[in-house]
N, C-alpha and C. Protein backbone atom coordinates (compact mmCIF):
# COMPACT_ATOMS: atom_id res chain seq x y z
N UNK A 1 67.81 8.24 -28.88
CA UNK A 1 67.37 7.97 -27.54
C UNK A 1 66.30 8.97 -27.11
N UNK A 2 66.37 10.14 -27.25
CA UNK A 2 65.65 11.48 -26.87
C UNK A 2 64.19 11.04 -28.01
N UNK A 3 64.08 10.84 -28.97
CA UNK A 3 63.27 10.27 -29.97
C UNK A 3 62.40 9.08 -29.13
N UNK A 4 63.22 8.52 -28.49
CA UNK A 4 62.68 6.95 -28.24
C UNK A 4 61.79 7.05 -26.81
N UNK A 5 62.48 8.09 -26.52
CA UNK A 5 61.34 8.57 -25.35
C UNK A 5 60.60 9.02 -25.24
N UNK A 6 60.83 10.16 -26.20
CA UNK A 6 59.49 10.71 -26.29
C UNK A 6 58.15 9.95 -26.91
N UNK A 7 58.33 8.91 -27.65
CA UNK A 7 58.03 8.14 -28.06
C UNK A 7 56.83 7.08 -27.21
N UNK A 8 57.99 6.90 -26.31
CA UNK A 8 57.61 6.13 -25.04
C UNK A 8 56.17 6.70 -24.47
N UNK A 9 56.96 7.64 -24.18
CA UNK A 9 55.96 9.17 -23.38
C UNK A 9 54.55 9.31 -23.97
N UNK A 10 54.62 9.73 -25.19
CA UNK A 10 53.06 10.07 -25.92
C UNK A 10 52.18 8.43 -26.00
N UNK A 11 53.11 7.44 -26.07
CA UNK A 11 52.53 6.22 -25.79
C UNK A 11 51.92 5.68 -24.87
N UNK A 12 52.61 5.99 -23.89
CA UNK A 12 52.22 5.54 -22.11
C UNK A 12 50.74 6.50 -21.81
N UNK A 13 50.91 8.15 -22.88
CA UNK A 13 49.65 8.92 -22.80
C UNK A 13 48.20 7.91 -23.41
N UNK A 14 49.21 7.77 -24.27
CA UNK A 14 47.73 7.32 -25.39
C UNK A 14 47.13 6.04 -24.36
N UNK A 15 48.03 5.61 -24.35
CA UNK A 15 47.65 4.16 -23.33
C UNK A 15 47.18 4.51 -22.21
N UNK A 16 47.29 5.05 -21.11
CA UNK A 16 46.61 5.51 -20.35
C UNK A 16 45.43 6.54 -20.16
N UNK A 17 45.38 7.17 -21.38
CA UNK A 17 44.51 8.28 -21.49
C UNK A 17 43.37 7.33 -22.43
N UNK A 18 43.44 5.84 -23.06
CA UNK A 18 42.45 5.11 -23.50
C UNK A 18 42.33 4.38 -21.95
N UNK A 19 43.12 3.79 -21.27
CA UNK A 19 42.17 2.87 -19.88
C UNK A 19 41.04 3.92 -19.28
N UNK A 20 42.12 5.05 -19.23
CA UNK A 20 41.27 5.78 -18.26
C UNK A 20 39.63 6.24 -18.76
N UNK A 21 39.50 6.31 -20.79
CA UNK A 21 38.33 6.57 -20.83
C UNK A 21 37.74 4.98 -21.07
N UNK A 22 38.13 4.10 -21.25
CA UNK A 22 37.16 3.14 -21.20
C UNK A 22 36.65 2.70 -19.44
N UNK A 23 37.24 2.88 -18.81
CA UNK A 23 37.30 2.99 -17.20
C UNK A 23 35.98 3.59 -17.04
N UNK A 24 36.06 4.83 -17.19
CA UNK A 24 34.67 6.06 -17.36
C UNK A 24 33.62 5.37 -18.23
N UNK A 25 33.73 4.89 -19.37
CA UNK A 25 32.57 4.19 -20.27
C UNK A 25 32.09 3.37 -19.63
N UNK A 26 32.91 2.01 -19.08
CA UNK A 26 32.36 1.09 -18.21
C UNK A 26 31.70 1.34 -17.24
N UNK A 27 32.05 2.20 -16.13
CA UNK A 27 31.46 2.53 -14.63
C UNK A 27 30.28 3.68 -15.24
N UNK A 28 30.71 4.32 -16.00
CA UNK A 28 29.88 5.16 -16.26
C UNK A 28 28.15 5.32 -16.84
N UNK A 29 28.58 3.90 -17.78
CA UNK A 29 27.72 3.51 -18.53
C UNK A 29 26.62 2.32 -17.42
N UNK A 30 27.88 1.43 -16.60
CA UNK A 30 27.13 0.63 -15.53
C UNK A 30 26.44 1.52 -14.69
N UNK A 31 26.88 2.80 -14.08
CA UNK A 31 26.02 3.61 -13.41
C UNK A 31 24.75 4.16 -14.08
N UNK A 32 24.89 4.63 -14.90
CA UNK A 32 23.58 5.04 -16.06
C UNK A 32 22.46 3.57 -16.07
N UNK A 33 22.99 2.49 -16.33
CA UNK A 33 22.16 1.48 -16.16
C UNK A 33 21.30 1.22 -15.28
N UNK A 34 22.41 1.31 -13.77
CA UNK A 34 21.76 1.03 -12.16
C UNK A 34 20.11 2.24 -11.98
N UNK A 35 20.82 3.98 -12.22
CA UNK A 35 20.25 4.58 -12.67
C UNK A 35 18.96 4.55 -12.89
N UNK A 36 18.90 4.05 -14.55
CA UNK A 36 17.93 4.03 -15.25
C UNK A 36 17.07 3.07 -14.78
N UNK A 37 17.48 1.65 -14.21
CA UNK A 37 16.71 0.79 -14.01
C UNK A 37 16.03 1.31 -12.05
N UNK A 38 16.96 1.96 -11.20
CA UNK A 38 15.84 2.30 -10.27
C UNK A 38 14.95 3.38 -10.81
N UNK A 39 14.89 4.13 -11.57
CA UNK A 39 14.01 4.93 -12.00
C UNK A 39 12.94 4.46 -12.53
N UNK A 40 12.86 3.34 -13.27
CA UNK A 40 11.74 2.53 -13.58
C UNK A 40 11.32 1.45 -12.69
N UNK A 41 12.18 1.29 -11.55
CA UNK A 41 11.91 0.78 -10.52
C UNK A 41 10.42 1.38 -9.66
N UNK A 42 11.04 2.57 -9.67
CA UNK A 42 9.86 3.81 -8.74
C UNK A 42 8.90 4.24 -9.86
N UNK A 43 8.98 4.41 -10.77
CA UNK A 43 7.84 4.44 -11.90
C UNK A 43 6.93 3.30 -11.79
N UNK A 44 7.13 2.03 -11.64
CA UNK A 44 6.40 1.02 -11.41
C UNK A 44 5.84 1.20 -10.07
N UNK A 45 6.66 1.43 -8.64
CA UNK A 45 6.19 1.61 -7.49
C UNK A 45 5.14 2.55 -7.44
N UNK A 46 5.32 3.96 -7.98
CA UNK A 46 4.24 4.91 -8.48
C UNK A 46 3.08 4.24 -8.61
N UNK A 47 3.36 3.88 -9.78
CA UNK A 47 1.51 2.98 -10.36
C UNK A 47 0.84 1.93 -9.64
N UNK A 48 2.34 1.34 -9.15
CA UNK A 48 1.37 0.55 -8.07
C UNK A 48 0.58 1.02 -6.80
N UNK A 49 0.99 1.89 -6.20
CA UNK A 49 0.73 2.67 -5.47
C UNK A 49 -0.49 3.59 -5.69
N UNK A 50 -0.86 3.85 -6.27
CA UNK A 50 -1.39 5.25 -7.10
C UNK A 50 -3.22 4.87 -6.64
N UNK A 51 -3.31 3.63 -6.22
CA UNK A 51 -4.70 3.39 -5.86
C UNK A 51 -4.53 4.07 -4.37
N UNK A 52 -3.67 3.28 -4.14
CA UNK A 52 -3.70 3.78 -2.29
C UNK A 52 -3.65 4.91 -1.84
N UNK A 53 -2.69 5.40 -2.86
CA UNK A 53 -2.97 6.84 -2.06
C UNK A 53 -3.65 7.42 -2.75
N UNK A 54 -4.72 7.31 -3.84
CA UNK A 54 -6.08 8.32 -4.21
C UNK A 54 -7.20 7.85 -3.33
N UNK A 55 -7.08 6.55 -2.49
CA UNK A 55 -8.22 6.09 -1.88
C UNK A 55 -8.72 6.97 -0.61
N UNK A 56 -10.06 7.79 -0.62
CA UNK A 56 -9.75 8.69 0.12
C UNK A 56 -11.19 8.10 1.48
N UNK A 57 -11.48 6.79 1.08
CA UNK A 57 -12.81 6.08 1.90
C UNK A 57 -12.70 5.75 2.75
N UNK A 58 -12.29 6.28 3.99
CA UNK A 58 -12.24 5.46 5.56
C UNK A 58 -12.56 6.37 6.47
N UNK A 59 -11.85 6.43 7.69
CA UNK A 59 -11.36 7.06 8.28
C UNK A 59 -9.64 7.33 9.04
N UNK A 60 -9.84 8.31 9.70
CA UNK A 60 -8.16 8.59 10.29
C UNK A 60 -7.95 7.20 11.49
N UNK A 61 -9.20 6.79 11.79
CA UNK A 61 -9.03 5.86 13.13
C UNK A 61 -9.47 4.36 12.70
N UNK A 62 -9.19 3.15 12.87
CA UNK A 62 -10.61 2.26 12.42
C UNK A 62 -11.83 2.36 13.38
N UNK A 63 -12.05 3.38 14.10
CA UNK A 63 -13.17 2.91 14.86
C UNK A 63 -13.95 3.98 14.07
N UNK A 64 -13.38 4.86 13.78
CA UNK A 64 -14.39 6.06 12.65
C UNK A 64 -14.33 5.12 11.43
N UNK A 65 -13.30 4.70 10.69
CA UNK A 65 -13.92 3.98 9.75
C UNK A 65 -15.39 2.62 9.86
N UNK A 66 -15.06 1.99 10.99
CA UNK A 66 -16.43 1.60 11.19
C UNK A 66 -17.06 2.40 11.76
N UNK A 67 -17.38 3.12 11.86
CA UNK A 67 -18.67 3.72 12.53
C UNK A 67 -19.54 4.23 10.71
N UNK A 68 -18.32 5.33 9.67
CA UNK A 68 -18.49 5.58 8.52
C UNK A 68 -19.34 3.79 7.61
N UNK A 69 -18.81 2.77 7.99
CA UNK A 69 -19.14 1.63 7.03
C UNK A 69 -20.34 1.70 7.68
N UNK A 70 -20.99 1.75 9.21
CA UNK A 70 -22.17 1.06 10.03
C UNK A 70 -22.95 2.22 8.96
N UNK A 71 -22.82 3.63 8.91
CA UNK A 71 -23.38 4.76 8.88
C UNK A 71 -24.03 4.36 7.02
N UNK A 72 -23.57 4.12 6.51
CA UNK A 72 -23.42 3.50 4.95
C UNK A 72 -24.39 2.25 5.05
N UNK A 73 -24.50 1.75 5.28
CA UNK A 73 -25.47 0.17 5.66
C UNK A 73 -26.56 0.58 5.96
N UNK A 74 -26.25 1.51 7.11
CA UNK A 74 -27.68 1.75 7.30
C UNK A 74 -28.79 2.84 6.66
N UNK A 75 -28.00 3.29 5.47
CA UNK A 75 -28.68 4.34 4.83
C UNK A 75 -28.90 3.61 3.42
N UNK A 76 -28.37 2.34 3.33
CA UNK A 76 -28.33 1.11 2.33
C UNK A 76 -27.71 1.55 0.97
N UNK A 77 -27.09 2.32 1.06
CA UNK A 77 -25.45 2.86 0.38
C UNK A 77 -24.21 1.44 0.02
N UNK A 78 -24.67 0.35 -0.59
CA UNK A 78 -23.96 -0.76 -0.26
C UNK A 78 -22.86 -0.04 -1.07
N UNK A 79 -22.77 0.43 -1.91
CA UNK A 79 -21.56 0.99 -2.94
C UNK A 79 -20.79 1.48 -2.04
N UNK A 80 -21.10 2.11 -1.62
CA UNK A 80 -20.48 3.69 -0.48
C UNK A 80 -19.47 2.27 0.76
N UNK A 81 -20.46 1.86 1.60
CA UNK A 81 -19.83 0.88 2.46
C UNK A 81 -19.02 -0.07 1.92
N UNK A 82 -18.84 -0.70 0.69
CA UNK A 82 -18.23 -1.35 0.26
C UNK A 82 -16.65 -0.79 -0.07
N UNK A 83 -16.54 0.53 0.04
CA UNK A 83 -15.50 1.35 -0.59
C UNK A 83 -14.75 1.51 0.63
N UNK A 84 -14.81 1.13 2.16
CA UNK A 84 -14.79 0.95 3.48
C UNK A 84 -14.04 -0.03 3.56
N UNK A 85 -14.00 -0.75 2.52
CA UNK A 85 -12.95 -2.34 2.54
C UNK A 85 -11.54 -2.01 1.86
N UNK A 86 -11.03 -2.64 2.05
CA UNK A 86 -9.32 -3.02 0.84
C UNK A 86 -10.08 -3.23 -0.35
N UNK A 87 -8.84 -2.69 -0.94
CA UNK A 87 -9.47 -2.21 -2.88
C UNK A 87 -9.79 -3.80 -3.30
N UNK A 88 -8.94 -4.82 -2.51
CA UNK A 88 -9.17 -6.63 -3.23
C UNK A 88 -10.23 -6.99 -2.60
N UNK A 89 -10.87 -6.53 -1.87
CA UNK A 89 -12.18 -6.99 -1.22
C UNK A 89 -13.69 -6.39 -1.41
N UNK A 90 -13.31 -5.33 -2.23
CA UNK A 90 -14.95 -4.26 -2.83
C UNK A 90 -15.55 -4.82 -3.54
N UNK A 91 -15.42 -5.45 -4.38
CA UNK A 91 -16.17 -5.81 -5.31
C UNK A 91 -16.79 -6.92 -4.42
N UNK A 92 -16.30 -8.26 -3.58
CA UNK A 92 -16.64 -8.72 -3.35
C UNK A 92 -17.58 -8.40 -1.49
N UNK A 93 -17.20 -7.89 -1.48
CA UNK A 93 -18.32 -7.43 -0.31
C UNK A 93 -19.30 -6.21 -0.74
N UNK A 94 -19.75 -5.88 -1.98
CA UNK A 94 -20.35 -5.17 -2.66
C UNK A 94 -21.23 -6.35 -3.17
N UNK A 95 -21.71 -7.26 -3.67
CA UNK A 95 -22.07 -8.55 -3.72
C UNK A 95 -22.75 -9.31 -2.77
N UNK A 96 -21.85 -9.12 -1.78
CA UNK A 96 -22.01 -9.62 -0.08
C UNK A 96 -23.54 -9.47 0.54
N UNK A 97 -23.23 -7.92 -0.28
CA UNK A 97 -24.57 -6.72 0.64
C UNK A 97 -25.81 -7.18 0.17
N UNK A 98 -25.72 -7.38 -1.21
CA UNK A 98 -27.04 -7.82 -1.74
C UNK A 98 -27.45 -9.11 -1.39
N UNK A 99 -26.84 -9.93 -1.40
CA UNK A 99 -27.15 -10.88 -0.73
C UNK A 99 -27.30 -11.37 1.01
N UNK A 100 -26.82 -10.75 1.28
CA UNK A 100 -27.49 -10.34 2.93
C UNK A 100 -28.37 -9.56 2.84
N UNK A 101 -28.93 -9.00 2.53
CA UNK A 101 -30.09 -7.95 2.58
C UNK A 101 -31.01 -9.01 2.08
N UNK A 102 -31.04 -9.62 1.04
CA UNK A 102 -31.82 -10.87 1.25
C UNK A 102 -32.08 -12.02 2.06
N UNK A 103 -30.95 -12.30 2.46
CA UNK A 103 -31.38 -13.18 3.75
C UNK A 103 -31.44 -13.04 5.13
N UNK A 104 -31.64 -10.90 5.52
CA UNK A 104 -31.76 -10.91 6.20
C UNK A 104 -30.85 -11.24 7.34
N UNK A 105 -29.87 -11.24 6.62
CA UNK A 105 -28.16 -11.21 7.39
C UNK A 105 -27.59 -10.07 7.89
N UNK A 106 -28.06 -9.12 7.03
CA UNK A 106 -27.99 -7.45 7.40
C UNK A 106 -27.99 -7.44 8.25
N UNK A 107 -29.05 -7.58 9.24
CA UNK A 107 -29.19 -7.09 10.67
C UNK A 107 -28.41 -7.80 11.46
N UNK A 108 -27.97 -8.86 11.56
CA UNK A 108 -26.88 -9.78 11.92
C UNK A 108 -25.73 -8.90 12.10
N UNK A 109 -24.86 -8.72 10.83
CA UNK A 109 -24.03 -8.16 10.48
C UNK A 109 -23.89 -6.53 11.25
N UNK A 110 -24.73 -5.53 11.04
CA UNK A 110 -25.04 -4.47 11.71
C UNK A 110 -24.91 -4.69 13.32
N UNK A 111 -25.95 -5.93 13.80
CA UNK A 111 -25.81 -5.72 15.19
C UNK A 111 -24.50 -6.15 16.26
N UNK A 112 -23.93 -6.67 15.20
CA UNK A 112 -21.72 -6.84 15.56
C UNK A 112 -20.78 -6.00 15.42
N UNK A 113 -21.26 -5.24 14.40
CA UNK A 113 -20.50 -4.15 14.19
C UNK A 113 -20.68 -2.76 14.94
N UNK A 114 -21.77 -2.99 15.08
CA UNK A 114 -22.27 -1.51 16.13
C UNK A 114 -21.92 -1.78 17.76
N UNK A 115 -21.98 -3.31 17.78
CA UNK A 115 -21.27 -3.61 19.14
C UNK A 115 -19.52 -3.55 19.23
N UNK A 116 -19.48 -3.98 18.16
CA UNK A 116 -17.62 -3.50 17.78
C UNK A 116 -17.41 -2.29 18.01
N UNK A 117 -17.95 -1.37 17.29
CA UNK A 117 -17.57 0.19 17.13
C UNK A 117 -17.53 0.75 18.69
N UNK A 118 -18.21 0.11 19.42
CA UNK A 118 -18.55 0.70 21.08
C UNK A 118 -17.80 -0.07 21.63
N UNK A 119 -16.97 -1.47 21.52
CA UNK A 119 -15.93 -2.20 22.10
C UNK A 119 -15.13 -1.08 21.71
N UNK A 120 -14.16 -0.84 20.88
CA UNK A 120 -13.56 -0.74 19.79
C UNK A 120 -12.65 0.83 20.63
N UNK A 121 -13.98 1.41 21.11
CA UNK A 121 -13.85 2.96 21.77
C UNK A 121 -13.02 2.76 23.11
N UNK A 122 -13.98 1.27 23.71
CA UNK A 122 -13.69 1.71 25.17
C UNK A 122 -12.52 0.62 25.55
N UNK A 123 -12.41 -0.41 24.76
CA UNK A 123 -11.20 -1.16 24.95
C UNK A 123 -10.40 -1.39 23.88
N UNK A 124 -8.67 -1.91 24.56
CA UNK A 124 -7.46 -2.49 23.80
C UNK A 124 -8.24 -3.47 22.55
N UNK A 125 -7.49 -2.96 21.17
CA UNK A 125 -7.23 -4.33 20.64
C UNK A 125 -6.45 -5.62 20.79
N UNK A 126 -7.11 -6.46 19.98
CA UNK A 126 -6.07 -7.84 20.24
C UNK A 126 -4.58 -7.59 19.53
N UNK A 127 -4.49 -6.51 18.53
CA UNK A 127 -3.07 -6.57 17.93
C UNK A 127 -3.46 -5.61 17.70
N UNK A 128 -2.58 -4.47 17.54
CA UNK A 128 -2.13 -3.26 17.15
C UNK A 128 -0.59 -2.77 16.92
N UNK A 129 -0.53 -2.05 15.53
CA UNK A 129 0.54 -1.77 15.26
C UNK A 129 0.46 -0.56 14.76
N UNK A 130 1.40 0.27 13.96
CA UNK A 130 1.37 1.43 13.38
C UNK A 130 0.04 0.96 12.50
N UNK A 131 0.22 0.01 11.37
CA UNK A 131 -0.57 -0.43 10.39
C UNK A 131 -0.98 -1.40 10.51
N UNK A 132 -1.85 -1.82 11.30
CA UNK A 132 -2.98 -2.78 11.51
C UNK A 132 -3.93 -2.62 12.70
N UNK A 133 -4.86 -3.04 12.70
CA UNK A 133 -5.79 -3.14 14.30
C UNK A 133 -6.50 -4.53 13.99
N UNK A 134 -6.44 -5.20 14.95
CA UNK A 134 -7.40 -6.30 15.15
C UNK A 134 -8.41 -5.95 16.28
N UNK A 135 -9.44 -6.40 16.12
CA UNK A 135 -10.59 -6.90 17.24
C UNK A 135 -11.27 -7.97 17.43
N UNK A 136 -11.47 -8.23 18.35
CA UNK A 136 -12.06 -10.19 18.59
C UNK A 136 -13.17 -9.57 19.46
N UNK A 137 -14.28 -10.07 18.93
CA UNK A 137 -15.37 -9.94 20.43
C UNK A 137 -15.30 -10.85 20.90
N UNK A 138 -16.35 -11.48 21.99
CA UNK A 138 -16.32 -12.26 23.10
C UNK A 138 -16.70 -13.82 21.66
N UNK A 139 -17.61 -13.11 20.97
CA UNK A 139 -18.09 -14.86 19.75
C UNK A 139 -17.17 -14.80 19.04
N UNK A 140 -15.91 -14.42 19.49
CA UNK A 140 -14.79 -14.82 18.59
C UNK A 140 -15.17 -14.18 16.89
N UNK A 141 -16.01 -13.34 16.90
CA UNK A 141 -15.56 -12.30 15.43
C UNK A 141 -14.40 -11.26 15.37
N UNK A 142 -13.93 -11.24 14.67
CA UNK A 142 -13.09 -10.02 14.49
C UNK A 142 -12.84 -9.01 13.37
N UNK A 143 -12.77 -8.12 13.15
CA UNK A 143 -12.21 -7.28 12.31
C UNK A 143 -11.18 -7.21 12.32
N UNK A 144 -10.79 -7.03 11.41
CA UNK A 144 -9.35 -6.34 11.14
C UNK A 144 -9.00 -5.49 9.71
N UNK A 145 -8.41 -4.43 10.48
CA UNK A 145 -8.12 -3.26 9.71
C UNK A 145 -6.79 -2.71 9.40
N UNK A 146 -6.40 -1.92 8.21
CA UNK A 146 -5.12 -2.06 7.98
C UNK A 146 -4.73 -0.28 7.43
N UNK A 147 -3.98 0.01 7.77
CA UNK A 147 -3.62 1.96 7.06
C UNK A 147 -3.17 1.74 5.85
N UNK A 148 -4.05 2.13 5.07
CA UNK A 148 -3.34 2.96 4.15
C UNK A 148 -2.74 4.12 4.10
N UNK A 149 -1.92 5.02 3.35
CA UNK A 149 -1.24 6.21 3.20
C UNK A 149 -2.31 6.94 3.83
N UNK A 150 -3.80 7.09 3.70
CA UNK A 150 -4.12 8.53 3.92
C UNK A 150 -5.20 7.77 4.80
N UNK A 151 -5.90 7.00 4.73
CA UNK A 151 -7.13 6.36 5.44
C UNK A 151 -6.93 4.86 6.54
N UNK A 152 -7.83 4.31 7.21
CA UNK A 152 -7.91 3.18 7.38
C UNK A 152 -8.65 2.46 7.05
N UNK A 153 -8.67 1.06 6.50
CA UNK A 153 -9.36 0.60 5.73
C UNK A 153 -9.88 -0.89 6.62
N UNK A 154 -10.71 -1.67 6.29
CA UNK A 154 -11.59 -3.20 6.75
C UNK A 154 -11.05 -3.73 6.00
N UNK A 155 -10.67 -4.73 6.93
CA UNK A 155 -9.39 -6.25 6.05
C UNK A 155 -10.25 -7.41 5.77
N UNK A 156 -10.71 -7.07 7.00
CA UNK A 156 -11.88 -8.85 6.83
C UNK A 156 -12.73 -8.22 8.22
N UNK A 157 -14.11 -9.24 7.89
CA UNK A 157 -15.01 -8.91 9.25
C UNK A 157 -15.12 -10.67 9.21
C-alpha cells in the first residue's frame, strides 16, 4: 500500500509536472509568435513610414508652405516646388510645371496662389483639423493640405 502510493505520488508529479510544461510551451510559444509577428508588424510600419518622416519640404504652417511653393515657381525651381506636394503627387506636378510654363498657365496658377497665401493669413479655412487644411476661394479653387510628421505638405490645388 505505502509502495502504491508513493507510486501514485511521483505519477500525479510526472503528470502534472508534463501539463504544466506543455501549458508553458503552448502559451509560451503562442506568445513568442504574437511577439514576433508585431515586431515585424512595426518593422514594416518603419519602412513605410520612413519617407514621411525624412521629408523635410514644407513648412510648420500650410500658409508658409505655400508661400515656400509660390517662392520656388517663381525662381522656376520646378524640382524644388514640386517637393511642396505629397510624395504621390511629385512626380506628377513636376511634369505639370513644364507644361504650364508652356502654355503660359504659370501665371494663372501663381496669380491664385499668391491670392490664397494672403486669404489663407487673414481668414478661417473651409476644414481644418489637427491634419488637414482646406481652402476654397470665392472661383471655387481650393487647396488642400495635409501634416506630415515634421512638415505640411499640398494635397491637391
Amino acid at each position: 500500500m505505502q509502495t502504491l502510493k508513493k507510486v501514485l505520488k511521483i505519477a500525479g508529479i510526472i503528470v502534472g509536472g508534463t501539463i504544466t510544461l506543455l501549458a508553458i510551451l503552448y502559451f509560451g510559444l503562442s506568445w513568442y509568435g504574437d511577439w514576433h509577428f508585431a515586431k515585424e508588424i512595426k518593422q514594416i510600419e518603419a519602412e513605410t513610414n520612413r519617407p514621411y518622416l525624412e521629408d523635410t519640404y514644407g513648412g510648420k504652417t500650410p500658409q508658409e508652405t505655400l508661400q515656400m511653393f509660390i517662392s520656388a515657381v517663381e525662381k522656376g525651381d520646378f524640382e524644388l516646388a514640386s517637393k511642396y506636394f505629397i510624395l504621390s503627387k511629385q512626380e506628377e506636378w513636376k511634369a505639370a510645371f513644364v507644361g504650364a510654363k508652356k502654355d503660359d498657365k504659370l501665371d494663372v496658377l501663381m496669380k491664385v496662389a499668391k491670392k490664397a497665401s494672403e486669404d489663407i493669413k487673414n481668414e478661417k479655412p473651409v476644414w481644418e483639423t489637427k491634419n488637414s487644411y482646406v481652402y476654397v476661394n470665392d472661383e471655387n479653387i481650393f487647396f488642400e493640405f495635409v501634416k506630415y510628421p515634421n512638415v505640411w505638405k499640398i494635397k491637391e490645388i
